[in-house]
Protein backbone atom coordinates (compact mmCIF):
# COMPACT_ATOMS: atom_id res chain seq x y z
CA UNK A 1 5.14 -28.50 17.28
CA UNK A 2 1.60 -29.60 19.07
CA UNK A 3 1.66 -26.40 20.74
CA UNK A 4 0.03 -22.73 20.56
CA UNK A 5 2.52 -21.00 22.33
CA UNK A 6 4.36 -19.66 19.06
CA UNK A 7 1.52 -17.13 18.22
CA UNK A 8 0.09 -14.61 20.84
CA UNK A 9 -2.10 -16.51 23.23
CA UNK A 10 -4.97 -13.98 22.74
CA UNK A 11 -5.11 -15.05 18.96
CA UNK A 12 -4.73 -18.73 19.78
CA UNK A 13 -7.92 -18.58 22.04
CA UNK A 14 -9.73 -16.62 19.17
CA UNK A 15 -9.22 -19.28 17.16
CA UNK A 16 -9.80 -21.65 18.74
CA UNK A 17 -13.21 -20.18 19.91
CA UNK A 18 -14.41 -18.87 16.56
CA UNK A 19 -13.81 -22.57 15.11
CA UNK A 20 -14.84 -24.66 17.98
CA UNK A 21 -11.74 -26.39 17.42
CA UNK A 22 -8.07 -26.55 18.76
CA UNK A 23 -4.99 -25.81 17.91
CA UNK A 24 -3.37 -28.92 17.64
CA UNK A 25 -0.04 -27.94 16.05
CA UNK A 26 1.77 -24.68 14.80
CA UNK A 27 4.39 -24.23 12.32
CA UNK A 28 5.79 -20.72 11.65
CA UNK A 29 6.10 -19.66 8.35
CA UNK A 30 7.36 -16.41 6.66
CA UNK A 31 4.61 -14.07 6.24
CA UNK A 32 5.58 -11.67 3.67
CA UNK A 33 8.21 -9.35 4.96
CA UNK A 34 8.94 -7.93 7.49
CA UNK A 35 5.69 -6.85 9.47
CA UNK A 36 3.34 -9.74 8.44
CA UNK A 37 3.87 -12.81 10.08
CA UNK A 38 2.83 -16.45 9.19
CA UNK A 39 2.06 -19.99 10.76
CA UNK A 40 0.82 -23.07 9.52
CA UNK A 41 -1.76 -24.04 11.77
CA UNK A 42 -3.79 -27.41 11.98
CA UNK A 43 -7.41 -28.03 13.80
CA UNK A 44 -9.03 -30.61 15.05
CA UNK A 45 -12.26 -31.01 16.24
CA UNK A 46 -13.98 -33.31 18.72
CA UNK A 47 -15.69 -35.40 16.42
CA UNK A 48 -12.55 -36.43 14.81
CA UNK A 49 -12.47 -33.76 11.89
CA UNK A 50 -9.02 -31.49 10.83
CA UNK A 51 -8.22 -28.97 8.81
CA UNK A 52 -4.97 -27.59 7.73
CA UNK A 53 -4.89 -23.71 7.86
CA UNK A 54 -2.36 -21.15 7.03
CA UNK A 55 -2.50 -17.95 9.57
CA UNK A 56 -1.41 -14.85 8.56
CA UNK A 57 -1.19 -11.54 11.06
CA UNK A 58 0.58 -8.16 11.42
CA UNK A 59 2.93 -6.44 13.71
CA UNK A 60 1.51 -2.86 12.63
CA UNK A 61 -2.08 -3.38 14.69
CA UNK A 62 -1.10 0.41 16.37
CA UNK A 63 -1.22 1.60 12.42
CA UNK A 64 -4.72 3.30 12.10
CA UNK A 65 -4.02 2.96 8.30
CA UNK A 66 -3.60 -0.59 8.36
CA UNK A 67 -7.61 -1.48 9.74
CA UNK A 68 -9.88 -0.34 6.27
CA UNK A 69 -7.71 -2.80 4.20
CA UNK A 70 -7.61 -5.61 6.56
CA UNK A 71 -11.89 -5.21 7.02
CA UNK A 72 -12.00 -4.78 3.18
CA UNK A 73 -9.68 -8.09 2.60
CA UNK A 74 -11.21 -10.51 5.40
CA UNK A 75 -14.47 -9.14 3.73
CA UNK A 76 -13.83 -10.07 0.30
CA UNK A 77 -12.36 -13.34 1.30
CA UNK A 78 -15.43 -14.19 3.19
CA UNK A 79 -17.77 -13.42 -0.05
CA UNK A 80 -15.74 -15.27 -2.48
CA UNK A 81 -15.41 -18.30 -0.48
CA UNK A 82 -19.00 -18.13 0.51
CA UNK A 83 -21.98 -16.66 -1.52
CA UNK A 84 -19.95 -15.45 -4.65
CA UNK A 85 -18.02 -19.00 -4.76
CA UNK A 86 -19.56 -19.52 -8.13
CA UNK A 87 -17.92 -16.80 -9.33
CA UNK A 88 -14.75 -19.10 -10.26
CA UNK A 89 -12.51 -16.68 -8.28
CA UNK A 90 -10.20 -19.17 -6.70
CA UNK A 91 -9.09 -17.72 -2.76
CA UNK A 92 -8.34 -19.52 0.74
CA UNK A 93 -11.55 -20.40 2.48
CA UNK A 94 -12.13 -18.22 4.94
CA UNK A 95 -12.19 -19.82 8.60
CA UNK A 96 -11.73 -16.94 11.06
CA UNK A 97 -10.11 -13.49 11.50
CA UNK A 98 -9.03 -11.45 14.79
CA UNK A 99 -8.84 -7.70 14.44
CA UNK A 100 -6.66 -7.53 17.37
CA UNK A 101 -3.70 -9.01 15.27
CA UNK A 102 -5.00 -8.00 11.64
CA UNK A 103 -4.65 -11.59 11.87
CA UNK A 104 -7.18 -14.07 8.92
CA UNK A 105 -7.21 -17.85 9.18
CA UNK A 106 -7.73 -19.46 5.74
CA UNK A 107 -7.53 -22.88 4.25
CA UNK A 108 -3.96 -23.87 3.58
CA UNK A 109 -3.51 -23.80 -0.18
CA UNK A 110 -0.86 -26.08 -1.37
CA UNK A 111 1.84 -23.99 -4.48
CA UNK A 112 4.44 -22.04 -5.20
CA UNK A 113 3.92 -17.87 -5.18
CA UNK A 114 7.24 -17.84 -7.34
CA UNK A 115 6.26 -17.02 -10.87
CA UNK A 116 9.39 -18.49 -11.95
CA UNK A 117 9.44 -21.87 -11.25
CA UNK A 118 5.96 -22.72 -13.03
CA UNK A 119 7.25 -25.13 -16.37
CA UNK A 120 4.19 -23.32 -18.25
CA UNK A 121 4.57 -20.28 -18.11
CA UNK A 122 2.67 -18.71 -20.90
CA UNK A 123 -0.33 -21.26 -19.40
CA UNK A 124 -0.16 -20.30 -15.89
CA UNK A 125 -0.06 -16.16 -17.05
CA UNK A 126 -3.42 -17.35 -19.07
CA UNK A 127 -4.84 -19.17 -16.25
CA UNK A 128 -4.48 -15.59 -14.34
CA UNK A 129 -5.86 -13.77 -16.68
CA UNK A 130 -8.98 -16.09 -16.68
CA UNK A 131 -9.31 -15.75 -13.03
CA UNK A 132 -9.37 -11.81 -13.31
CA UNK A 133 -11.79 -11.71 -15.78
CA UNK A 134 -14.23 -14.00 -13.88
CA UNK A 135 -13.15 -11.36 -10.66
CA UNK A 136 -14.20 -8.31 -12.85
CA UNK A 137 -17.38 -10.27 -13.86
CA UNK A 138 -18.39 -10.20 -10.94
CA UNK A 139 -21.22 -7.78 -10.51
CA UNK A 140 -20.95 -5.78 -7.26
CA UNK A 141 -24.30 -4.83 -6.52
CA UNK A 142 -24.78 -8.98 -5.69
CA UNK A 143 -21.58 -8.14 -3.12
CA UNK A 144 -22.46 -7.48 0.46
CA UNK A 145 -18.72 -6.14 1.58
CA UNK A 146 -18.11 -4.49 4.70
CA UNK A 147 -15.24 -1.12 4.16
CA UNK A 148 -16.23 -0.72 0.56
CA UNK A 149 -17.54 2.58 -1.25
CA UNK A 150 -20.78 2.87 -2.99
CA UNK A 151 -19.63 0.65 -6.31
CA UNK A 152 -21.99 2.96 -8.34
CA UNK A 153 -19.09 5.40 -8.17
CA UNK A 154 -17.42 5.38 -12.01
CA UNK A 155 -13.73 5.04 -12.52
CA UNK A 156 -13.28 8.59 -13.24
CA UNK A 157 -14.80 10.05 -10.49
CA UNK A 158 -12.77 7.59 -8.16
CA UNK A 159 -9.57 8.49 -9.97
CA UNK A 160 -10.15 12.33 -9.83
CA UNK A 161 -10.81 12.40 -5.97
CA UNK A 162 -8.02 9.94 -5.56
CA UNK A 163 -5.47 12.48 -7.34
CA UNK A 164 -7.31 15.21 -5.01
CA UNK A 165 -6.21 13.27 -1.68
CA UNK A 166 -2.94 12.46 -2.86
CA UNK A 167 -2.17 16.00 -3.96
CA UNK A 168 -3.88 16.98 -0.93
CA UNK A 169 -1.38 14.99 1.33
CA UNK A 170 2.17 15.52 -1.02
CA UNK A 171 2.07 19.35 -0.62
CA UNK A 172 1.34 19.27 2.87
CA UNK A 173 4.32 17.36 3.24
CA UNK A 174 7.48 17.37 1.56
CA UNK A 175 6.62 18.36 -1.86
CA UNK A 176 8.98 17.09 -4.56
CA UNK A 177 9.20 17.99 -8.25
CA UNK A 178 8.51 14.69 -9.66
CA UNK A 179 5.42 13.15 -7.67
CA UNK A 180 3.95 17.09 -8.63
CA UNK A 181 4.69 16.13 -12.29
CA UNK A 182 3.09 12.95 -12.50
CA UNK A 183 -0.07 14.47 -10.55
CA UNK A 184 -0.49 16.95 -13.30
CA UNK A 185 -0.48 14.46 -16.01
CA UNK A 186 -2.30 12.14 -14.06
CA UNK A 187 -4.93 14.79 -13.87
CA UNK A 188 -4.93 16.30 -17.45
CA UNK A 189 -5.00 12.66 -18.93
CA UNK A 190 -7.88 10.61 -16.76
CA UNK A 191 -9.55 8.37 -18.86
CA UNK A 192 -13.13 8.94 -20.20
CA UNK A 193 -15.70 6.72 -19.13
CA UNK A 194 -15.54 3.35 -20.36
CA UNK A 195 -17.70 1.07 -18.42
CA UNK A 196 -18.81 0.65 -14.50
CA UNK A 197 -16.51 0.45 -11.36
CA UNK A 198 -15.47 -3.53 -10.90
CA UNK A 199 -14.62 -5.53 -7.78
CA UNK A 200 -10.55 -5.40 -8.49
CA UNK A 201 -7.55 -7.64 -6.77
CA UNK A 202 -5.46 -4.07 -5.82
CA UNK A 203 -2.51 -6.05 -6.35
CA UNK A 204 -2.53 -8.39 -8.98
CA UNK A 205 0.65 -10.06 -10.35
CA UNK A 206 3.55 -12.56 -9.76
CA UNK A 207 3.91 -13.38 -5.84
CA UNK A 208 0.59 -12.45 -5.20
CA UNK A 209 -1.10 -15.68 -6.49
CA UNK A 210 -0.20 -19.30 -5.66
CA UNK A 211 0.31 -21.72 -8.28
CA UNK A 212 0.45 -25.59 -9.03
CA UNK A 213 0.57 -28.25 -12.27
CA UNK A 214 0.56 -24.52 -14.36
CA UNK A 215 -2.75 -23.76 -12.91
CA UNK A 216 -3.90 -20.88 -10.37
CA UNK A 217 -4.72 -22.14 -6.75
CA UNK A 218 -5.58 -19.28 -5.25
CA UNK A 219 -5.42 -15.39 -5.01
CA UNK A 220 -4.09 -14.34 -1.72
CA UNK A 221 -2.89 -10.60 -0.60
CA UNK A 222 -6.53 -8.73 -1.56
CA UNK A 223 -5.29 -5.80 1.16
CA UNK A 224 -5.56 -3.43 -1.42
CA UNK A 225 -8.84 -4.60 -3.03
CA UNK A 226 -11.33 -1.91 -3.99
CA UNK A 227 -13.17 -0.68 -6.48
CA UNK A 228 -12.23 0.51 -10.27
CA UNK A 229 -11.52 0.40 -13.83
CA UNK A 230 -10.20 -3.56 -14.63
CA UNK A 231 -7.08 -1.73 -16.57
CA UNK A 232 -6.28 -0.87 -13.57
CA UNK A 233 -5.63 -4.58 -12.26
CA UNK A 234 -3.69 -5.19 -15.59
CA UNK A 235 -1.99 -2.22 -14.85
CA UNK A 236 -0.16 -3.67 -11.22
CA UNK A 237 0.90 -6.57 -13.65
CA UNK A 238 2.73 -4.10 -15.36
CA UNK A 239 4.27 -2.77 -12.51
CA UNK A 240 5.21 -5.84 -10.21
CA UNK A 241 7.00 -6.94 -13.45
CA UNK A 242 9.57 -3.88 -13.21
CA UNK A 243 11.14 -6.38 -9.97
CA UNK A 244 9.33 -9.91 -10.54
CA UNK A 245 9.44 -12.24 -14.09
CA UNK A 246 6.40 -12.22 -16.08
CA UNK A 247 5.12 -12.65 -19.18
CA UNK A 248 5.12 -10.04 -21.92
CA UNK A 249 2.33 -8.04 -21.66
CA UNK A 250 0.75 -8.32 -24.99
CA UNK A 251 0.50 -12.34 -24.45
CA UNK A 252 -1.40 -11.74 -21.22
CA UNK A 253 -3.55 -8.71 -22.19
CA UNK A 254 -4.63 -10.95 -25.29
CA UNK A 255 -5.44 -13.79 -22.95
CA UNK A 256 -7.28 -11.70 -20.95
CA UNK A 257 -9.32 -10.47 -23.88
CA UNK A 258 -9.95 -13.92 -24.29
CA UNK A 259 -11.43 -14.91 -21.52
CA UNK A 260 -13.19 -11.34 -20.70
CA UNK A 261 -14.73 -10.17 -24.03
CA UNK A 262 -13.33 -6.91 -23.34
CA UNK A 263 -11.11 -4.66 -25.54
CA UNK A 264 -7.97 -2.80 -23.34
CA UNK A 265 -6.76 -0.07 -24.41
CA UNK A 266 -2.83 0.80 -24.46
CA UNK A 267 -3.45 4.02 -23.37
CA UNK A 268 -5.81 3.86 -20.33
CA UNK A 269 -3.34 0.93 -19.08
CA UNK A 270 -0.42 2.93 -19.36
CA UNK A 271 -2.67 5.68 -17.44
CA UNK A 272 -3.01 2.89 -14.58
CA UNK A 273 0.25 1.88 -14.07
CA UNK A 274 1.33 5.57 -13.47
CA UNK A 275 -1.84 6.20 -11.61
CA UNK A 276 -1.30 2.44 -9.56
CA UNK A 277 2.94 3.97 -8.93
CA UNK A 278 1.35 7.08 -7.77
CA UNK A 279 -0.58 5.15 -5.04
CA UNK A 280 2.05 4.17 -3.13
CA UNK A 281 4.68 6.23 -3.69
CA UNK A 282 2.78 9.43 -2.43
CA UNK A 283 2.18 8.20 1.00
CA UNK A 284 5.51 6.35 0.99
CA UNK A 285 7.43 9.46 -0.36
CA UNK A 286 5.58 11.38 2.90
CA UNK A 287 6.73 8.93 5.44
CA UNK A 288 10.60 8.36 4.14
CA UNK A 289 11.02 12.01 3.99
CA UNK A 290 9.55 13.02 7.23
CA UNK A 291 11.79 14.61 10.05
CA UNK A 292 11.76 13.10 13.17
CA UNK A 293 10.63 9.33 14.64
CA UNK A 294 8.22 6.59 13.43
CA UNK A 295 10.23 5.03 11.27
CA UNK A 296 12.25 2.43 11.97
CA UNK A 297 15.54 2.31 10.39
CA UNK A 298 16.51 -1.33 9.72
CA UNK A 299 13.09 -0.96 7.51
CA UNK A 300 14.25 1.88 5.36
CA UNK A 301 16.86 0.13 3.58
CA UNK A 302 14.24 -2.10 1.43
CA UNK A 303 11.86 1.09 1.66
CA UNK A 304 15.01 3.43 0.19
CA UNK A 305 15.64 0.05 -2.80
CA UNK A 306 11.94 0.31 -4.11
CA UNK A 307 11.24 4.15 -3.71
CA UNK A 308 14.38 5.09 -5.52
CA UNK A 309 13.52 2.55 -8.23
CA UNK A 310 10.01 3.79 -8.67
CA UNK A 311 10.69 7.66 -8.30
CA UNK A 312 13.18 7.06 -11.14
CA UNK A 313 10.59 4.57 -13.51
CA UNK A 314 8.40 7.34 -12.99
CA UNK A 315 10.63 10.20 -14.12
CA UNK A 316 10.98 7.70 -17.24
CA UNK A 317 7.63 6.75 -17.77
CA UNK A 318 6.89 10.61 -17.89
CA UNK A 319 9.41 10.96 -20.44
CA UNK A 320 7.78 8.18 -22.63
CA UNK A 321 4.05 9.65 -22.14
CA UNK A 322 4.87 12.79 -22.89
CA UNK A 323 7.57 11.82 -25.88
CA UNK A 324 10.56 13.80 -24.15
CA UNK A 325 13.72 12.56 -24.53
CA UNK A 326 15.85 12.70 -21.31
CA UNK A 327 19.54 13.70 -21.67
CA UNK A 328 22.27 11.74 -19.46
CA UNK A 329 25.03 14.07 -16.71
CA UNK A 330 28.24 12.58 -16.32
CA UNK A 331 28.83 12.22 -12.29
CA UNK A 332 31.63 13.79 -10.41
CA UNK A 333 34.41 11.14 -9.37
CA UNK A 334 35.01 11.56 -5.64
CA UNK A 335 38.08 10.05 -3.88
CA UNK A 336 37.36 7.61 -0.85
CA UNK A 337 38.20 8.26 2.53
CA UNK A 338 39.46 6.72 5.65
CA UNK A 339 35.61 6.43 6.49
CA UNK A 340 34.91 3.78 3.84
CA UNK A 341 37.09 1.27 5.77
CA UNK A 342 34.12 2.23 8.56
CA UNK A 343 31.39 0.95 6.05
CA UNK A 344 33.44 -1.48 4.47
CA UNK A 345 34.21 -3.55 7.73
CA UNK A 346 30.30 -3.20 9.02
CA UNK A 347 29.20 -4.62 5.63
CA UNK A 348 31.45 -7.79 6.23
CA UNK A 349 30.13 -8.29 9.60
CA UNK A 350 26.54 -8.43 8.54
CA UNK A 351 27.18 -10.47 5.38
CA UNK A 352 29.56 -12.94 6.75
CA UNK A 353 29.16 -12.79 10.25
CA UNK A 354 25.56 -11.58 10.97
CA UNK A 355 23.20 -12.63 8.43
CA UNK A 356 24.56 -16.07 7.83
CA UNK A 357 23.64 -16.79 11.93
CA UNK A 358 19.69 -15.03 12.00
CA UNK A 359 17.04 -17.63 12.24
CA UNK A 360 14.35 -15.42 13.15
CA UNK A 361 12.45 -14.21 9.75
CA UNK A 362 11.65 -10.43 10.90
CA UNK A 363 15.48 -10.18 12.21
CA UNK A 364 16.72 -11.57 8.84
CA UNK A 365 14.82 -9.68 6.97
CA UNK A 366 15.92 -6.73 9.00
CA UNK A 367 19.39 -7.39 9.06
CA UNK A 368 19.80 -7.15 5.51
CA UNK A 369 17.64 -4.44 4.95
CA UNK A 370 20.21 -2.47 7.25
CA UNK A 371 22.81 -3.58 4.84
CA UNK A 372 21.51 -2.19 2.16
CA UNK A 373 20.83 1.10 4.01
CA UNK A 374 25.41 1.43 5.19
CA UNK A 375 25.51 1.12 1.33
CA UNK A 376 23.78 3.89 0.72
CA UNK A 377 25.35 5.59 3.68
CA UNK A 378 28.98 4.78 2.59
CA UNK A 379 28.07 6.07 -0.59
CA UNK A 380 26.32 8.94 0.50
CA UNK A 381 28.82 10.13 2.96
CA UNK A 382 31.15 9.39 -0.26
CA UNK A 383 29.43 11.86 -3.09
CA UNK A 384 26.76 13.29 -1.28
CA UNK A 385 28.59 17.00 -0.90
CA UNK A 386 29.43 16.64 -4.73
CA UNK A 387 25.81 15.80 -5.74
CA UNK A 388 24.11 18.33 -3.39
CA UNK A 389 26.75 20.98 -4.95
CA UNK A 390 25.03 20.07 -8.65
CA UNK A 391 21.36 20.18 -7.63
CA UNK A 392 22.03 23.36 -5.83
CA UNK A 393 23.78 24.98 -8.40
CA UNK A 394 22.07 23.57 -11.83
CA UNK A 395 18.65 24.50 -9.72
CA UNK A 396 19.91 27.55 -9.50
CA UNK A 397 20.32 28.35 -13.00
CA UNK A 398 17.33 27.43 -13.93
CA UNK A 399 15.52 29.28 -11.66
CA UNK A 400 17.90 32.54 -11.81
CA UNK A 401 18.63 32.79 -7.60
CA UNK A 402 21.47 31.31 -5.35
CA UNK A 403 20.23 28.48 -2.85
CA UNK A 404 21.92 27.48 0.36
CA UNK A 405 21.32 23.68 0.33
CA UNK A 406 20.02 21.11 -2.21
CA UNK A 407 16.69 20.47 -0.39
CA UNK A 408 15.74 24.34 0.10
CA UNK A 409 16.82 24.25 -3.84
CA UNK A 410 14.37 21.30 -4.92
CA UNK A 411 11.36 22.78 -2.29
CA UNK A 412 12.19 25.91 -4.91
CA UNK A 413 11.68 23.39 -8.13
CA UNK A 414 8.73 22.30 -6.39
CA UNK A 415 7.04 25.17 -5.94
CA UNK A 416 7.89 26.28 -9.35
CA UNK A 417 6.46 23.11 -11.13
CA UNK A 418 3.09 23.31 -9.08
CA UNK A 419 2.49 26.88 -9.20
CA UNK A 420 3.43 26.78 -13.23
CA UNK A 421 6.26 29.09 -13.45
CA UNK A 422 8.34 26.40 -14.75
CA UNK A 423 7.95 24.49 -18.35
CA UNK A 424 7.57 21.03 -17.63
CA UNK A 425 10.24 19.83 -20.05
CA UNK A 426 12.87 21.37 -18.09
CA UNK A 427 11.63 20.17 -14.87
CA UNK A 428 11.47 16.95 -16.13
CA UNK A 429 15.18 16.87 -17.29
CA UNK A 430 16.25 18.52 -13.81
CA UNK A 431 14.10 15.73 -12.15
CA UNK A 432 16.03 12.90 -14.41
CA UNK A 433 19.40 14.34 -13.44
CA UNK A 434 18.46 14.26 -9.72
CA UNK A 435 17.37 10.56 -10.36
CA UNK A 436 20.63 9.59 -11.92
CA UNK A 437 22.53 10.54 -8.96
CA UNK A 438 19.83 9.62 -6.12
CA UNK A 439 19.71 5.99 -7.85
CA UNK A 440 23.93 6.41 -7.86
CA UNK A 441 24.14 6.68 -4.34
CA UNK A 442 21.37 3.66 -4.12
CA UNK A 443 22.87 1.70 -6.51
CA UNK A 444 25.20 -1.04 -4.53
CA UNK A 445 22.29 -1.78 -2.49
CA UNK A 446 19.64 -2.18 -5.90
CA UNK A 447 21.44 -4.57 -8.19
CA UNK A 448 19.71 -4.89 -11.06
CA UNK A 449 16.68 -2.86 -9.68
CA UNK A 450 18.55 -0.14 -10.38
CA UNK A 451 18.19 0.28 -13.77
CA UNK A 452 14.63 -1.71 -14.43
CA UNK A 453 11.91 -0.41 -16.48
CA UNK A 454 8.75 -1.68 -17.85
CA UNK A 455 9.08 -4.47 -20.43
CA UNK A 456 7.56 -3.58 -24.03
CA UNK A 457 4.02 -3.53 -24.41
CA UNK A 458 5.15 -5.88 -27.39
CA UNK A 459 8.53 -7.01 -26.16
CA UNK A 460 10.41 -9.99 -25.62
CA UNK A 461 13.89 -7.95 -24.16
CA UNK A 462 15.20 -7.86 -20.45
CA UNK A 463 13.76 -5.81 -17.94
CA UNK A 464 17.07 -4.03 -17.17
CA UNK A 465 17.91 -1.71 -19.92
């Protein structure tokens, strides 16, 4: 379509005024979920010159949170496509951005962002692992970057203060057993000093790099770019490849020693991919459990798939830093109830009859994110007395007083893990026996997310286990 019309007109005449060029056609594109939206978009200029660009922007502009990343992104974009470009870092050339939107215009890269479909696998991991180790190369004081901290900060002191904050903001909130847990290792276990801070990705991995012919194109998504410790980029490998295909780990952290000269250690990356969980989850874990509006409910389903998944991978990945072994419950059988016919027959509408008819990306993607969310709800209104009735009660035991409800029993847990009146081995075993019956009730709605964990450091076996 030769036409501007499909993206806000505001953004279109940014364009089109930072470039000196028009908007000659538009193409909409996904963007990446549900918030971020895309467009192909070509230029041309008066003296006969195009360009093919790819335009990506964001329906959460009224999101204070949202502005440091996008300034810290369109800045690093703007370096490594400009005066770093002999850095080797491979991104879209930066062509124009619009605040307004937390929209960025870049050169269209041609690939795939499917890790799966690349024939070379093992070469394309290595080719990604080259390009990180010519980004941690990289050395910041040559960096002029707008949003970014003093880089003469060192890893530790960065992770410490970020522990601080997210302690901070979890116990002003809804505090919760396991995210308390994981702070307390997190902060007993940070890593000595090993090095200076590096410019890192934030969110390295499959999906977040396109690909072609086995080779990296580009590195798009740098949102989350900062600052750090490079195990910590290895680290979100890890982690993205609990829900996307990947390489084993040990092929890709020796190709990265390859290319980088530099030694990881098993340890400090295990550190990272608790401390990189920990990132998101805190905030998330504030805004799912929060009482009241600003959330919008077709959204949670998706948000309720990948917080249930990680809360219970963390409980886990406790368990295997601390060498506890976690003992299984058997769950209550419940009878169903005229209700599930309720669930049942909204289900088929939205799978056979809804779905099936959305052409619009942010509906689709909302549509079955609802789905997922009356799974959880059928199932819920299905066991969720039963399971409430065994937190309260086993709670109870273990902390030697009666409790009302299940969430004035795990505020109790809470409190008892942070203020230390608990041992931490039998919160951790109350924690896994809440997480087999939250990630129950999640389950029809998770496939095979529900029972993912973190391939082998050395492994060549499934992710679901």
């Amino acid at each position: 379509m030769a036409s501007n019309s499909l993206i806000p007109a505001d953004l279109a005449a940014s364009i089109e005024s930072q470039t000196g060029a028009s908007i000659s056609h538009v193409k909409l594109r996904g963007g990446g979920g549900a918030s971020r939206l895309g467009a192909e978009v070509s230029l041309a200029w008066a003296d006969g010159r195009s360009m093919d660009c790819y335009l990506s922007y964001d329906t959460r502009t009224s999101d204070p949170k949202r502005m440091p990343h996008y300034r810290r992104e369109v800045s690093v974009l703007r370096a490594l496509s400009g005066d770093a470009g002999s850095s080797g870092v491979k991104v879209p050339a930066y062509v124009a951005h619009e605040p307004a939107h937390l929209a960025i215009l870049s050169g269209m890269v041609p690939g795939a962002d499917r890790f799966d479909v690349a024939d070379d696998k093992g070469a394309l991991a290595a080719d990604l692992a080259d390009q990180l180790a010519k980004l941690h190369a990289i050395d910041p004081a040559a960096l002029v970057l707008e949003g970014f901290d003093d880089p003469a900060v060192t890893p530790a002191q960065r992770v410490r203060a970020k522990i601080a904050e997210w302690r901070k903001l979890h116990m002003a909130a809804t505090p919760d057993p396991i995210l308390i847990l994981a702070l307390d290792w997190l902060e007993a276990n940070v890593p000595a000093e090993d090095g200076p801070s590096v410019l890192l990705h934030g969110d390295a991995g499959p999906g977040n790099f396109l690909h072609s012919d086995n080779r990296v194109g580009a590195m798009i998504d740098w949102e989350l770019t900062h600052y750090g410790d490079p195990h910590e980029d290895l680290a979100q490998i890890w982690v993205r490849s609990l829900f996307q295909p990947f390489v084993p780990m040990r092929a890709f952290i020796a190709a990265y020693e390859r290319a980088s000269g530099r030694v990881i250690d098993t340890n400090r990356l295990k550190f990272y991919r608790l401390f990189f969980q920990m990132s998101f989850i805190t905030p998330g874990h504030a805004g799912i459990h929060a009482v009241g509006g600003g959330a919008e409910v077709a959204l949670m389903g998706m948000g309720l798939v990948f917080h249930t998944a990680h809360m219970r991978v963390i409980v886990q990945s406790l368990a295997e830093l601390t060498g506890q072994t976690l003992i299984d419950v058997r769950l209550p059988e419940v009878a169903a109830t005229w209700v599930d016919k309720g669930f049942e027959a909204a289900l088929s509408d939205l799978r056979h009859h809804i779905v099936p008819r959305v052409a619009d990306q942010q509906a689709g993607a909302k549509a079955k994110s609802l789905a997922r969310l009356v799974k959880y709800w059928q199932r819920r209104e299905r066991y969720g007395a039963a399971f409430d009735r065994m937190e309260r009660e086993s709670i109870g035991k273990l902390l030697v007083r009666d409790f009302e409800d299940a969430a004035t029993a795990r505020h109790a847990l809470a409190m008892a893990v942070a203020q230390g009146r608990i041992g931490r081995k039998l919160a951790l075993q109350q924690c896994h026996e809440r997480m087999m019956r939250d990630t129950f009730l999640m389950a029809e709605g998770m496939g095979a997310f529900a029972t993912c964990y973190f391939p082998p450091f050395d492994g060549d076996s499934a992710q679901a286990s």
